[in-house]
C-alpha atoms as a PDB file:
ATOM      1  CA  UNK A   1      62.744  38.753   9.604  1.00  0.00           C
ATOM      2  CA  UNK A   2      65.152  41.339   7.434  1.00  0.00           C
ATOM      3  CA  UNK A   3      63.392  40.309   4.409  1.00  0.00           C
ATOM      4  CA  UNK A   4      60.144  41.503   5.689  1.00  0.00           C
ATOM      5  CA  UNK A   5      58.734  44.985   4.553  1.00  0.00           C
ATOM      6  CA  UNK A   6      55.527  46.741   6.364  1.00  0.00           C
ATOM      7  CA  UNK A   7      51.858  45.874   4.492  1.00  0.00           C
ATOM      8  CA  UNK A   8      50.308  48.357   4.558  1.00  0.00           C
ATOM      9  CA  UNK A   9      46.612  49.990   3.365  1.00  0.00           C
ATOM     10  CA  UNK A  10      45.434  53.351   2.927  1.00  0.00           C
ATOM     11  CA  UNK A  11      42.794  55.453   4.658  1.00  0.00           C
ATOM     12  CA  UNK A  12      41.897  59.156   3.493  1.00  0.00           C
ATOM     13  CA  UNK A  13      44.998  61.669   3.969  1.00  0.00           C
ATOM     14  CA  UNK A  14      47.298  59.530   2.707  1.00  0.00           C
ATOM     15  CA  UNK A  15      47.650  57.668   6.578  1.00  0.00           C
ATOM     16  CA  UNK A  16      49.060  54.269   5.705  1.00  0.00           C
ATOM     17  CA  UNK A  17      47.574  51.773   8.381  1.00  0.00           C
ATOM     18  CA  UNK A  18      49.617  48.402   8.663  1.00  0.00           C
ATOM     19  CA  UNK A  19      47.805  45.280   7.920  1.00  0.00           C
ATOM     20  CA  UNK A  20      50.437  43.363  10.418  1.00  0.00           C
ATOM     21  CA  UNK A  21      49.461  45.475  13.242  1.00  0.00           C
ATOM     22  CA  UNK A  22      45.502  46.696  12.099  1.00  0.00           C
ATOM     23  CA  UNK A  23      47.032  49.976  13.360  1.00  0.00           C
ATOM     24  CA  UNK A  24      47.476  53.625  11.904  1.00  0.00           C
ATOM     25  CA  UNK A  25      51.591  54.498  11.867  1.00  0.00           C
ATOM     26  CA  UNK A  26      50.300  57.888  13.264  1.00  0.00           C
ATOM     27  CA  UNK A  27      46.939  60.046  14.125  1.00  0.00           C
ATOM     28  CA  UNK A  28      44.269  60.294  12.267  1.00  0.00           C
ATOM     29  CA  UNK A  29      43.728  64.071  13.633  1.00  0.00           C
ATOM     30  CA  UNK A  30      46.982  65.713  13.525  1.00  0.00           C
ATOM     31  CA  UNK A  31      50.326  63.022  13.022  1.00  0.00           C
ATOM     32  CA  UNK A  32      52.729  65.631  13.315  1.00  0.00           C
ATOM     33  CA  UNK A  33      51.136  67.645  16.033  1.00  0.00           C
ATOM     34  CA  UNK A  34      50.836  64.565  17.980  1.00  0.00           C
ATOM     35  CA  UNK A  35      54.540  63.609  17.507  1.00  0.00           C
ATOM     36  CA  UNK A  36      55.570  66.930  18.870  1.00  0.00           C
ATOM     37  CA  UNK A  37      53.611  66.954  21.966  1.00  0.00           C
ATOM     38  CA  UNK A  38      54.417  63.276  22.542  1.00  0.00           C
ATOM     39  CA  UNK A  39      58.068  62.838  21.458  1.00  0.00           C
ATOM     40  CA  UNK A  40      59.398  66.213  21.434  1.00  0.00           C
ATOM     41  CA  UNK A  41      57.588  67.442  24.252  1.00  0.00           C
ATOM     42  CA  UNK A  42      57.475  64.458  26.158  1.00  0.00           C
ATOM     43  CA  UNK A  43      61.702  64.318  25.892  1.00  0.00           C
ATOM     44  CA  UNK A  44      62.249  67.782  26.551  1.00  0.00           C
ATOM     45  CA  UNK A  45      63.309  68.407  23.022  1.00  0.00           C
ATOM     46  CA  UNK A  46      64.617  70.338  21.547  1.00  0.00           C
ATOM     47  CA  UNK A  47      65.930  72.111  24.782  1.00  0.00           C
ATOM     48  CA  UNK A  48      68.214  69.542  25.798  1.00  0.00           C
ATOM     49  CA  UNK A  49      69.605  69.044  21.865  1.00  0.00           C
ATOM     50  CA  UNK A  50      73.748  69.410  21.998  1.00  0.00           C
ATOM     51  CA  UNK A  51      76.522  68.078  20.468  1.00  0.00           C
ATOM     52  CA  UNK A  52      76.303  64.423  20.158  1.00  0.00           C
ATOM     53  CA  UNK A  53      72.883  63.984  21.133  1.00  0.00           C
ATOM     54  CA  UNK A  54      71.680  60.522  20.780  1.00  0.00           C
ATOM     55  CA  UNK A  55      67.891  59.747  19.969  1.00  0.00           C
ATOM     56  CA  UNK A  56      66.505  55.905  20.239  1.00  0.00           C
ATOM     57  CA  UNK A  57      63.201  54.307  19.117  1.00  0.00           C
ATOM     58  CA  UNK A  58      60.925  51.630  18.906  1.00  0.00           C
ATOM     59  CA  UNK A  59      59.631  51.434  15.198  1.00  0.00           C
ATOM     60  CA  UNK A  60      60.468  53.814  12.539  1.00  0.00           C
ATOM     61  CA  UNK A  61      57.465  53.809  10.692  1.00  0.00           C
ATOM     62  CA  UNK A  62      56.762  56.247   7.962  1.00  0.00           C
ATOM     63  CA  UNK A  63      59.688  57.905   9.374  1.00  0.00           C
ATOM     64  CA  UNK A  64      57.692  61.135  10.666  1.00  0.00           C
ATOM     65  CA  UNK A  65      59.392  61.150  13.989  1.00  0.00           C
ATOM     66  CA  UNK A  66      62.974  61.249  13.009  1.00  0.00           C
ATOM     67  CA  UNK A  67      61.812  63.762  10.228  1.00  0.00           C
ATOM     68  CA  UNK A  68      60.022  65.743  13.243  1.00  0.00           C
ATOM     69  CA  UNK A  69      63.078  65.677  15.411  1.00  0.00           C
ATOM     70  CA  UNK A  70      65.657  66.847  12.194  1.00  0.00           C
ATOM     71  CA  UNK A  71      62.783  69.478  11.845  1.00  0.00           C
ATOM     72  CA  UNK A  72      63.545  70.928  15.507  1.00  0.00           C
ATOM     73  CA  UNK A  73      67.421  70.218  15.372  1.00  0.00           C
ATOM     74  CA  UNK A  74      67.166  72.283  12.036  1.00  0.00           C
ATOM     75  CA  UNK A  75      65.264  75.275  13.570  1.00  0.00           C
ATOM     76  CA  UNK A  76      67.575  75.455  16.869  1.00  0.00           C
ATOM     77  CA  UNK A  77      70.602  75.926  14.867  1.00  0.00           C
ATOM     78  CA  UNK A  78      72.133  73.204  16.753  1.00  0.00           C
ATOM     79  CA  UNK A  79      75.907  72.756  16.058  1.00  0.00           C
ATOM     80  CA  UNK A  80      77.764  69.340  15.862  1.00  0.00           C
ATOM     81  CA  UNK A  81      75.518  65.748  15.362  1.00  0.00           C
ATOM     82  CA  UNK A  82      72.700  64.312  16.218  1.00  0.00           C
ATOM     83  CA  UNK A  83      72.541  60.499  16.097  1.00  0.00           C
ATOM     84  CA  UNK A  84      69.250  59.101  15.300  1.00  0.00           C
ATOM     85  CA  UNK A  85      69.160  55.071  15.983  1.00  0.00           C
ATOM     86  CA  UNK A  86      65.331  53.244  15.643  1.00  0.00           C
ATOM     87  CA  UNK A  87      64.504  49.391  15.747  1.00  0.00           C
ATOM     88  CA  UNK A  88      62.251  48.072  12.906  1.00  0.00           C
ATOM     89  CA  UNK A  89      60.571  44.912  12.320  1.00  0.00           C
ATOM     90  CA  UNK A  90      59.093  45.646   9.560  1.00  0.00           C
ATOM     91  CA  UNK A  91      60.454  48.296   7.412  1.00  0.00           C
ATOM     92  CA  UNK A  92      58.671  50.711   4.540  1.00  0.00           C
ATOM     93  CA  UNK A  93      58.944  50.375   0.895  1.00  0.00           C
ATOM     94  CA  UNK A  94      59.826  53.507  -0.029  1.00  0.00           C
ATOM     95  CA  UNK A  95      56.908  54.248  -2.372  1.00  0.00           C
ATOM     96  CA  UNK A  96      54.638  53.856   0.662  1.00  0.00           C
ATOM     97  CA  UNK A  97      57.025  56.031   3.006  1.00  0.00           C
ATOM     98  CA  UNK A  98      57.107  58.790   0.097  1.00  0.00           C
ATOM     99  CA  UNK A  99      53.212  58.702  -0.170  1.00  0.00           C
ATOM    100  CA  UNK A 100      53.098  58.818   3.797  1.00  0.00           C
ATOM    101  CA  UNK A 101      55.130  61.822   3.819  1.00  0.00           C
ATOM    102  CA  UNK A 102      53.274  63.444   1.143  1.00  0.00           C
ATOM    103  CA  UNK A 103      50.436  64.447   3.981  1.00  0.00           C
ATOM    104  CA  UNK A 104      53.212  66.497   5.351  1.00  0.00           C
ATOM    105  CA  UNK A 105      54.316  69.410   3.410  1.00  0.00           C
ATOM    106  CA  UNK A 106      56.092  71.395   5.836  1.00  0.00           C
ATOM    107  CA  UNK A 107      59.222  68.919   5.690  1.00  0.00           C
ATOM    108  CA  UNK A 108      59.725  69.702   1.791  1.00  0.00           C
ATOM    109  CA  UNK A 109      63.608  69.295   1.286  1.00  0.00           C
ATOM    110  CA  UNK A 110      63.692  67.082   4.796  1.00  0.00           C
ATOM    111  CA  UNK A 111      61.618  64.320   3.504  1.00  0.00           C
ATOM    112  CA  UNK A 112      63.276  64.486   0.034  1.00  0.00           C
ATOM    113  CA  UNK A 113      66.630  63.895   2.030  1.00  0.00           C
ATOM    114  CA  UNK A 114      65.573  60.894   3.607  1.00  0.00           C
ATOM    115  CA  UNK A 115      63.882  59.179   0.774  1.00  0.00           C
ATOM    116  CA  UNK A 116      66.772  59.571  -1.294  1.00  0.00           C
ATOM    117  CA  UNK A 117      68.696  57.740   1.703  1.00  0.00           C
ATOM    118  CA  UNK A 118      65.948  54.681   2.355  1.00  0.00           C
ATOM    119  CA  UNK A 119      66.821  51.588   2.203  1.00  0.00           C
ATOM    120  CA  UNK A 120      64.395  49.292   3.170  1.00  0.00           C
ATOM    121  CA  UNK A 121      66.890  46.767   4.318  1.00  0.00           C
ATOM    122  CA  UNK A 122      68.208  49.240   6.904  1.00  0.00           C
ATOM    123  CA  UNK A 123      71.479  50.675   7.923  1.00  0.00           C
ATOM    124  CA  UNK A 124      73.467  53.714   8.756  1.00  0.00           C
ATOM    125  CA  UNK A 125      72.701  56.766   6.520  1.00  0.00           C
ATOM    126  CA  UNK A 126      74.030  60.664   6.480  1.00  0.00           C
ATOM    127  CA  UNK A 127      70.715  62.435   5.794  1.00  0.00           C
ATOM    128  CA  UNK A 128      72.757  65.810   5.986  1.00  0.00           C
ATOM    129  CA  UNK A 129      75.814  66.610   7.160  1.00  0.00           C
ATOM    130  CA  UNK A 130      75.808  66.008  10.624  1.00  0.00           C
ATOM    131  CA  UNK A 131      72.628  63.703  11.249  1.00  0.00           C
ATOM    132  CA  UNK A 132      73.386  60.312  11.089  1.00  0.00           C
ATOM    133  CA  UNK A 133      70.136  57.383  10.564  1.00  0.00           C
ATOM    134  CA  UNK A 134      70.876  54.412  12.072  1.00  0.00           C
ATOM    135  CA  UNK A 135      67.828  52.295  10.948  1.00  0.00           C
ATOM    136  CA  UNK A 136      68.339  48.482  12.670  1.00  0.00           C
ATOM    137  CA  UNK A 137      66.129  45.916  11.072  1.00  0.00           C
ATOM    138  CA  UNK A 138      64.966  43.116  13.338  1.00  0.00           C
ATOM    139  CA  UNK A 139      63.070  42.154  16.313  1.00  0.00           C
ATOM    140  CA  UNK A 140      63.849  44.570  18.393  1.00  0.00           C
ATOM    141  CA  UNK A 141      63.853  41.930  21.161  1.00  0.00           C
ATOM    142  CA  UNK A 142      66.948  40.118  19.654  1.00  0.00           C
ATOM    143  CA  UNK A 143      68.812  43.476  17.927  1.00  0.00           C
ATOM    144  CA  UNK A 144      67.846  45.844  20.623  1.00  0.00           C
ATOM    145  CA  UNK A 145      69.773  43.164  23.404  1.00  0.00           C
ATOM    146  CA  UNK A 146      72.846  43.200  21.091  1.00  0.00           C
ATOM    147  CA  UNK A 147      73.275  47.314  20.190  1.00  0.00           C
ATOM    148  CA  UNK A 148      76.069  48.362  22.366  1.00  0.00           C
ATOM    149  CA  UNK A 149      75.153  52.501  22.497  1.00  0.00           C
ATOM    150  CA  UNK A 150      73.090  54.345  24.884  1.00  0.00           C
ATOM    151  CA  UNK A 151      70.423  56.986  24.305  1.00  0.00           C
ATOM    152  CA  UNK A 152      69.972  60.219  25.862  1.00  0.00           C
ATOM    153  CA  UNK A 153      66.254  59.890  24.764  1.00  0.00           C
ATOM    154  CA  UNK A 154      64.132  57.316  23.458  1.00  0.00           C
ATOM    155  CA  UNK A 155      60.905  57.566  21.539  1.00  0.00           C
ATOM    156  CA  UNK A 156      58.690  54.099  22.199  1.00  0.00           C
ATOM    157  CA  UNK A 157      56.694  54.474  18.886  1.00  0.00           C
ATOM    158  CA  UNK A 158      55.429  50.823  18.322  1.00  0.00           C
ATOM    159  CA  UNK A 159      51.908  50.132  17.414  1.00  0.00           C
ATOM    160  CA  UNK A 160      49.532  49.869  20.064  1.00  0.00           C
ATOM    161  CA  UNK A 161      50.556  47.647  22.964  1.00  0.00           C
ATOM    162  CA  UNK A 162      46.921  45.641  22.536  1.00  0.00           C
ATOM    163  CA  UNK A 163      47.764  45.179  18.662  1.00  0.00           C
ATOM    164  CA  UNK A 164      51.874  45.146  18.953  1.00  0.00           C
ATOM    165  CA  UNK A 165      52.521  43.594  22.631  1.00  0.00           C
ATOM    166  CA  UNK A 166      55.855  42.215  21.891  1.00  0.00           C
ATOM    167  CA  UNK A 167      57.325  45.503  21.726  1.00  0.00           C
ATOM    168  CA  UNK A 168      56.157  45.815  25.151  1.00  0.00           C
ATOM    169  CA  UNK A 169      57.598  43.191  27.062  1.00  0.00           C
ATOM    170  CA  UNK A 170      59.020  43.478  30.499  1.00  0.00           C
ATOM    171  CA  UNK A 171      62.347  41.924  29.001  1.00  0.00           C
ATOM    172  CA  UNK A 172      62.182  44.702  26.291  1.00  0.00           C
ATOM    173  CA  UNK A 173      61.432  47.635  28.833  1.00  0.00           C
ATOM    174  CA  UNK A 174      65.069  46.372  30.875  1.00  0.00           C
ATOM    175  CA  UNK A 175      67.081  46.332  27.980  1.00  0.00           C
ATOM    176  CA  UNK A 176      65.626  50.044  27.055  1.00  0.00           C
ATOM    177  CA  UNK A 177      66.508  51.219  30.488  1.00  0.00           C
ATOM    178  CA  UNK A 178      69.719  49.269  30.029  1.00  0.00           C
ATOM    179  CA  UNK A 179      70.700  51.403  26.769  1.00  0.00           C
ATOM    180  CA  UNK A 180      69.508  54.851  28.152  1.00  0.00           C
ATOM    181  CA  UNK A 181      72.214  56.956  30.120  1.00  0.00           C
ATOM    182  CA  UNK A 182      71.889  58.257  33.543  1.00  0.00           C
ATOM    183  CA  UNK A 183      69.021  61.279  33.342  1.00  0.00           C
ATOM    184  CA  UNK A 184      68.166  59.930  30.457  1.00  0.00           C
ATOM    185  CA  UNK A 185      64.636  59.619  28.919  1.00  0.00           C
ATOM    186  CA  UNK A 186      61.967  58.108  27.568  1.00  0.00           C
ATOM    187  CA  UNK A 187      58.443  59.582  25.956  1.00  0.00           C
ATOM    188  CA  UNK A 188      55.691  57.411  24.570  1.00  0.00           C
ATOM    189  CA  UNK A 189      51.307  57.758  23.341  1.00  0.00           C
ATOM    190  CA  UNK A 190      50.177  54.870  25.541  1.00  0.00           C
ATOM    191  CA  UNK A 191      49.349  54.986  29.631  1.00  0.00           C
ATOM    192  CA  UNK A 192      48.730  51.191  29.441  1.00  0.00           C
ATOM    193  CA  UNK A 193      49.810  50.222  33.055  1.00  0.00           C
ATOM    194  CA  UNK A 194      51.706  47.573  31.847  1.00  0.00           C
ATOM    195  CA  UNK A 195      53.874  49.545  30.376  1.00  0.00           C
ATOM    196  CA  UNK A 196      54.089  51.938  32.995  1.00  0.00           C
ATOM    197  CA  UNK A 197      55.080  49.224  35.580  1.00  0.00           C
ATOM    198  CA  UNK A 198      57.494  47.719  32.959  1.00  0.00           C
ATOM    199  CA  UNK A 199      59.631  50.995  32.729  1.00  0.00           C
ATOM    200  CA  UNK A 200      59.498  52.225  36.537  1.00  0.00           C
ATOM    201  CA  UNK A 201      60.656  48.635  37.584  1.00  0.00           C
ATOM    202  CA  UNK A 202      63.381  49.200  34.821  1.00  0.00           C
ATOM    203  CA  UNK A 203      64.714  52.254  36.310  1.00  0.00           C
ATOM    204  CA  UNK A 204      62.671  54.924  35.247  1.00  0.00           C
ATOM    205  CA  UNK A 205      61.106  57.941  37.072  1.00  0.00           C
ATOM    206  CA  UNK A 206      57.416  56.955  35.219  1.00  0.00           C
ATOM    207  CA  UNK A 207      54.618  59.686  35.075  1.00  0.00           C
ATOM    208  CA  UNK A 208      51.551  59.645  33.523  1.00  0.00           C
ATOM    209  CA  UNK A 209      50.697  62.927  31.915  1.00  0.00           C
ATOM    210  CA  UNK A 210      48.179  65.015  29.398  1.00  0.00           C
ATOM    211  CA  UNK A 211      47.797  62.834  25.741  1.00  0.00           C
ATOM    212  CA  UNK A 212      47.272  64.459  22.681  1.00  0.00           C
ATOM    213  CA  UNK A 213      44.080  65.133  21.425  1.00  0.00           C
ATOM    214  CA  UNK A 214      41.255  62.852  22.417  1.00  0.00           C
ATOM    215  CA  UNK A 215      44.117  60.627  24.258  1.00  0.00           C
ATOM    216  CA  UNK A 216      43.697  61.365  27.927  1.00  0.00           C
ATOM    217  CA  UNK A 217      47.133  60.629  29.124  1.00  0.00           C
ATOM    218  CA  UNK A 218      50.568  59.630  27.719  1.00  0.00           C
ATOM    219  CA  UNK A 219      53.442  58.575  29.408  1.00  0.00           C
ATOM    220  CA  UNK A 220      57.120  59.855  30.137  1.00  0.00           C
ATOM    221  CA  UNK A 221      59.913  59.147  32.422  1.00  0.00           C
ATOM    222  CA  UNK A 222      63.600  59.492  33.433  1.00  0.00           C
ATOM    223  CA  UNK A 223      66.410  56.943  34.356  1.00  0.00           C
ATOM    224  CA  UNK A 224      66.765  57.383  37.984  1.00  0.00           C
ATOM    225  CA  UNK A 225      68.349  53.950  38.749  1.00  0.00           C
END
């Protein structure tokens, strides 16, 4: 599985869509509009940033979540680190990740600093001082089971759970409750309810709330058990 690298193709925009999955890594309206409301929004960030903060997700992708998150962290002046830890399958070549990227000009020096970083093959990178990458290449099923850290907040970014559902499993959905701390959270696109009844049996406070865009509903939720 580490040896594997995302396929991907390319629809106008510059919006890679991965030929493992059939899926787009992000909207094809407004990506980074829909990863604030989703994962920022959905997590309560960046009020709740602080020293030490710890961020989890399901899929890296093109990397325009963590980039998203640095983004706020950046713009709150927020002292100390921020520890940034997501579960990939199926990493990006970094000529792909830097054309991805390219649709979003507001990150300028941001992107540039993670690119610079990537390593396909994953690992722990200082993208600036303070902001540690943790990028852990696997199934997330096997490597997620085995990470001994919690999160305070976790962003469940895998494809689609009709094109991706093995990043959906009930077994998956325990051992993210099991790796969140008390109060912590969880924000994510899809209101399968699947899912839903996955993470509330977990643990999880689960509500089903306004989606981005055309998407109806999305889901968030805090450990409460």
């Amino acid at each position: 599985m580490q040896d594997q690298t995302a396929d991907v193709v390319w629809r106008p925009g510059n919006v890679p869509v991965s030929t493992q999955f059939d899926d787009p890594y992000f909207s094809l309206e407004n990506g980074l509009a829909e990863t604030r409301h989703v994962f920022l929004q959905g997590n309560d960030l960046p009020g709740r940033f602080r020293d030490g903060f710890h961020i989890a997700e399901l899929g890296f992708g093109t990397g325009l979540s963590f980039l998203t998150t640095l983004q706020a962290w950046q713009a709150r002046n927020c002292a100390g680190t921020l520890s940034f830890t997501s579960f990939e399958a199926y990493p990006m070549a970094r000529a792909d990740m830097a054309k991805a990227l390219s649709a979003f000009d507001s990150f300028g020096p941001l992107a540039s600093a993670l690119l610079t970083k990537w390593q396909a093959e994953g690992g722990q990178f200082e993208i600036m001082p303070g902001v540690i990458l943790n990028v852990v290449v696997g199934d997330a099923q096997e490597t997620l089971a085995a990470w001994t850290e919690k999160a305070d907040a976790w962003y469940l970014d895998g494809f689609s759970p009709a094109k991706n559902p093995a990043l959906w499993t009930e077994s998956l959905m325990r051992d993210v409750a099991k790796h969140t701390v008390l109060g912590g959270t969880f924000a994510t696109y899809t209101a399968a309810g699947f899912v839903r009844r996955s993470l509330a049996q977990a643990g999880f406070h689960v509500e089903r709330v306004v989606g981005f865009g055309r998407k109806r509903h999305m889901t968030r939720g805090t450990l409460s058990a």
